[in-house]
Protein backbone atom coordinates (compact mmCIF):
# COMPACT_ATOMS: atom_id res chain seq x y z
CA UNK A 1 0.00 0.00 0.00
CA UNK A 2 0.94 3.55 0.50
CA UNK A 3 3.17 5.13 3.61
CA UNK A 4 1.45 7.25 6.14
CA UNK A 5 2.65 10.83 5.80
CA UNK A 6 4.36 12.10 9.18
CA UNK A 7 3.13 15.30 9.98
CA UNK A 8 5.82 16.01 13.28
CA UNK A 9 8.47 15.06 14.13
CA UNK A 10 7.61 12.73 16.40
CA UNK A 11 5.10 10.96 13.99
CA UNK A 12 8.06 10.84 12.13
CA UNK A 13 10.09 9.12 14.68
CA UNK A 14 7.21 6.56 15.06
CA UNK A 15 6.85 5.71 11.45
CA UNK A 16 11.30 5.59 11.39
CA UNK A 17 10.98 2.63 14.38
CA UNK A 18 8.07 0.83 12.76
CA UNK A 19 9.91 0.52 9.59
CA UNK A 20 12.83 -0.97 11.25
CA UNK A 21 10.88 -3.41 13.28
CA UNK A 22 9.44 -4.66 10.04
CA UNK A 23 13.24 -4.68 8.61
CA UNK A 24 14.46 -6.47 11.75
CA UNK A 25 11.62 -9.18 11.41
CA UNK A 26 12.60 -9.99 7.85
CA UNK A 27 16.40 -10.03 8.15
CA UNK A 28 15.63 -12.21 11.07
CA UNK A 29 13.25 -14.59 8.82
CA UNK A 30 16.25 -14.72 6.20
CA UNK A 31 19.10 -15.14 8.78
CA UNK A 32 16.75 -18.57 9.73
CA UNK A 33 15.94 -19.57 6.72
CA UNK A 34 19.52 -19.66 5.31
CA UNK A 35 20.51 -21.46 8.18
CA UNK A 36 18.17 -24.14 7.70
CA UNK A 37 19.37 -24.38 4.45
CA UNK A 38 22.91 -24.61 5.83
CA UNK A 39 23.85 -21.38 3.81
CA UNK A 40 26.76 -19.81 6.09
CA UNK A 41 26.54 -22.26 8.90
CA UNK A 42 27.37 -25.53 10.57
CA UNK A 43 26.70 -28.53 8.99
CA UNK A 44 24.91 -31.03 10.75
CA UNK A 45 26.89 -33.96 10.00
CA UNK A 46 30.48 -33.08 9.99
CA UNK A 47 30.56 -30.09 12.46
CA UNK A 48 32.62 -28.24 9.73
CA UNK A 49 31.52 -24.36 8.44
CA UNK A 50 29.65 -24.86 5.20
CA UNK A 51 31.09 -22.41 2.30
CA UNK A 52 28.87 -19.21 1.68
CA UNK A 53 29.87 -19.18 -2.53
CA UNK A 54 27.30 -20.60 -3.87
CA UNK A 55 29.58 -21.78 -6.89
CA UNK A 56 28.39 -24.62 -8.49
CA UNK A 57 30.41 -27.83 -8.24
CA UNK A 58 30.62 -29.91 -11.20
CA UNK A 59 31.45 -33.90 -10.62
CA UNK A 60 32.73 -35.39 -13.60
CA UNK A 61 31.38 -39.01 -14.33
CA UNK A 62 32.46 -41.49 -17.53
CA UNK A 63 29.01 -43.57 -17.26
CA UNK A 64 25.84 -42.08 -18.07
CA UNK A 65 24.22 -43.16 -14.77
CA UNK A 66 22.60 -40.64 -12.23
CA UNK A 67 23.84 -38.91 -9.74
CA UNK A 68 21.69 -41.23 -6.96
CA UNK A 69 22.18 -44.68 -7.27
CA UNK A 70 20.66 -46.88 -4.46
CA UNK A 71 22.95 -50.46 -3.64
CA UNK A 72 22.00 -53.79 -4.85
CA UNK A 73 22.03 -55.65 -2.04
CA UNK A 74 20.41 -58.92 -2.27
CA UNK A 75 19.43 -58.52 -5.91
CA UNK A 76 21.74 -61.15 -7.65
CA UNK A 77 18.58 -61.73 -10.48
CA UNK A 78 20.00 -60.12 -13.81
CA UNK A 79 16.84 -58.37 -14.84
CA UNK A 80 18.04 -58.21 -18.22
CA UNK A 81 15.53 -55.43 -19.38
CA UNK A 82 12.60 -57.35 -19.59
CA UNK A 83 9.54 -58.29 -17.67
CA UNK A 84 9.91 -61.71 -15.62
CA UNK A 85 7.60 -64.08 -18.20
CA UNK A 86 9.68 -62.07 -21.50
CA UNK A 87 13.43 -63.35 -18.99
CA UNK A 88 12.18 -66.46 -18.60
CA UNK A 89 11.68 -67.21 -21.82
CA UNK A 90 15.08 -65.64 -23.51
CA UNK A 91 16.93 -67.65 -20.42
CA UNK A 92 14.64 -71.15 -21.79
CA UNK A 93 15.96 -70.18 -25.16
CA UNK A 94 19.09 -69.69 -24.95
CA UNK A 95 19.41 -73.07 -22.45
CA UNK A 96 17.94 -74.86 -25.00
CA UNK A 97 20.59 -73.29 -27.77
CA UNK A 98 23.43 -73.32 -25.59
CA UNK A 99 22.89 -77.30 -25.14
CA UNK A 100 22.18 -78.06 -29.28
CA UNK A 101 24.73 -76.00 -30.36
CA UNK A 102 27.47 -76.29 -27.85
CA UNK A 103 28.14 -72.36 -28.08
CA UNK A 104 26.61 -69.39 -28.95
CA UNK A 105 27.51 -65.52 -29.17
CA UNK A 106 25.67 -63.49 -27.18
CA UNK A 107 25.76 -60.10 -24.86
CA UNK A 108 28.23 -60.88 -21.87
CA UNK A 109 25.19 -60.38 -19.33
CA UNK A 110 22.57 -62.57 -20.75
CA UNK A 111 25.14 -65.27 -21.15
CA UNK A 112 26.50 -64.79 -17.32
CA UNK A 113 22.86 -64.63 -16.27
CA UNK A 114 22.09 -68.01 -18.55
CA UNK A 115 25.04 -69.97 -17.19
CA UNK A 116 23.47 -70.98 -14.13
CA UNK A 117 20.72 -72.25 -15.92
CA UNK A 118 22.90 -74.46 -18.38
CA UNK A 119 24.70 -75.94 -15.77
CA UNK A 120 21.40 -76.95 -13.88
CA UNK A 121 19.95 -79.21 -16.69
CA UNK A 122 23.68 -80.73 -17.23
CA UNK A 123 23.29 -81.61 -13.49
CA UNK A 124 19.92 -83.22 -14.08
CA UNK A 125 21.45 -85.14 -17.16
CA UNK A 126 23.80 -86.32 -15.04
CA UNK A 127 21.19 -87.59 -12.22
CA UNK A 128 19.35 -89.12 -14.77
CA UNK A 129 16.39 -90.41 -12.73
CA UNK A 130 12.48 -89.61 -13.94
CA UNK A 131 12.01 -86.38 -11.87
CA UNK A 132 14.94 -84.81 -13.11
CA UNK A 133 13.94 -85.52 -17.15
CA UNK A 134 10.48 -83.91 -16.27
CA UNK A 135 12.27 -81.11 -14.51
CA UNK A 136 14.27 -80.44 -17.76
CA UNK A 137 11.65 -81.08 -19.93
CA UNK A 138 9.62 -78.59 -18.41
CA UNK A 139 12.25 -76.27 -18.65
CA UNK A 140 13.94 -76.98 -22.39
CA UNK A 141 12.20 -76.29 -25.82
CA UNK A 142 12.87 -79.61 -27.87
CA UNK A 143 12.19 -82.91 -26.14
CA UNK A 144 14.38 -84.77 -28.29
CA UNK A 145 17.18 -82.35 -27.05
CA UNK A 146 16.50 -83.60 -23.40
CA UNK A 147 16.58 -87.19 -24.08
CA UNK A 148 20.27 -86.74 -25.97
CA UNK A 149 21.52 -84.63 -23.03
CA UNK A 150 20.28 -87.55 -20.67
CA UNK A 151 21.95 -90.18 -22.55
CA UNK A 152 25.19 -88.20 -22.99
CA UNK A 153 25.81 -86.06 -19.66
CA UNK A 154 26.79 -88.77 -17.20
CA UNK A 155 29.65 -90.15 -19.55
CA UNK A 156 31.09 -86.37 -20.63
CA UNK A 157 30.28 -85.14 -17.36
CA UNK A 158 30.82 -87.87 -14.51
CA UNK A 159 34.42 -86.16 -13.62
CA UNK A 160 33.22 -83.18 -13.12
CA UNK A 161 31.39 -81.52 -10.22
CA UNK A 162 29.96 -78.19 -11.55
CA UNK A 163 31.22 -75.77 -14.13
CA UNK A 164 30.41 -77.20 -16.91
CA UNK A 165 29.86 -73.84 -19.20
CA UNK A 166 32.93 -71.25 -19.63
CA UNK A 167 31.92 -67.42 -20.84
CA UNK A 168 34.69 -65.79 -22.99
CA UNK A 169 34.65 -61.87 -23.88
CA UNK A 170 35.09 -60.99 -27.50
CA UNK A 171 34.60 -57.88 -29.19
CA UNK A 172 31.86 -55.32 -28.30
CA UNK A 173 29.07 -55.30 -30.93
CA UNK A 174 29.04 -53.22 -33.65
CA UNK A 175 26.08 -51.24 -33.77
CA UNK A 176 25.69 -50.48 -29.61
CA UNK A 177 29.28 -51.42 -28.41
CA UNK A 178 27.35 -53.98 -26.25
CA UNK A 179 30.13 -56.10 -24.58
CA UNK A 180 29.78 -59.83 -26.36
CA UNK A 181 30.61 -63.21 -24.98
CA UNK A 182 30.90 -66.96 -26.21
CA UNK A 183 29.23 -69.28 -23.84
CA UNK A 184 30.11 -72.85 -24.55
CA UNK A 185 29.72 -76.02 -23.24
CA UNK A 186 33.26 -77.32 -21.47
């Protein structure tokens, strides 16, 4: 609005005080609120003086990736960028490729991700007994596929107790510079 004209000198005096009351008030409501922003102040966790330069700090980072990046603790499942039934079925295919073919090229996670799974139906091969052919049937694409495994597993893989797949990194592909692997069969 508009200022009150003093008309003495004393009504001046008045309307000088009020103004700095009002003045006092807000430096007072700044002086707070910068401290709660920790402008000037103490920080809360370290005890140390914050600086007052509001210069802007740059951090300098070779990933895209943001800046807040919460740990994966307990989360060993490569999601692979797909929903769980679209996963399961890449990891069923490439099980069931890995095992006909003996090797195949792929991108270095989906092939660390579908090692575990490879190794699992050599381990049924090698136990042989009903349950376990229904278990890998129910997991592998091409029947015929399971009953070869069966019959050959035990003999190619009675020495060994686990590791039966080996991942090797080969040149990143061409068009994303995805990082490539060969899984194959040991």
């Amino acid at each position: 609005g508009t200022i009150p004209k003093a008309n003495t000198t004393f009504d001046t005096i008045i309307l000088f005080l009020s103004t700095m009351k009002v003045t006092a008030v807000l430096c007072s409501i700044m002086v707070a609120g910068a401290s709660a922003f920790g402008v000037g102040s103490m920080s809360s966790f370290t005890g140390s003086s914050l600086s007052t330069d509001m210069q802007p700090t740059y951090i300098s980072r070779s990933s895209s990736r943001s800046e807040l990046s919460m740990m994966r603790h307990r989360k060993k499942v490569a999601k692979l960028g797909k929903p769980a039934d679209q996963r399961k079925a890449l990891l069923r295919a490439l099980t069931t490729e890995i095992i006909r073919h003996g090797r195949i090229k792929t991108t270095a996670v989906r092939a660390k991700a579908v090692r575990k799974h490879v190794d699992h139906m050599i381990e049924l091969g090698k136990r042989g007994d009903l349950h376990a052919r229904r278990q890998a049937l129910a997991w592998m694409y091409d029947k015929d596929l399971v009953h070869s495994l069966f019959e050959a597993a035990p003999d190619r893989y009675s020495d060994r107790n686990g590791g039966y797949t080996r991942v090797l990194r080969t040149m990143p592909r061409q068009g994303d510079n995805a990082k490539m692997a060969v899984i194959e069969l040991v």
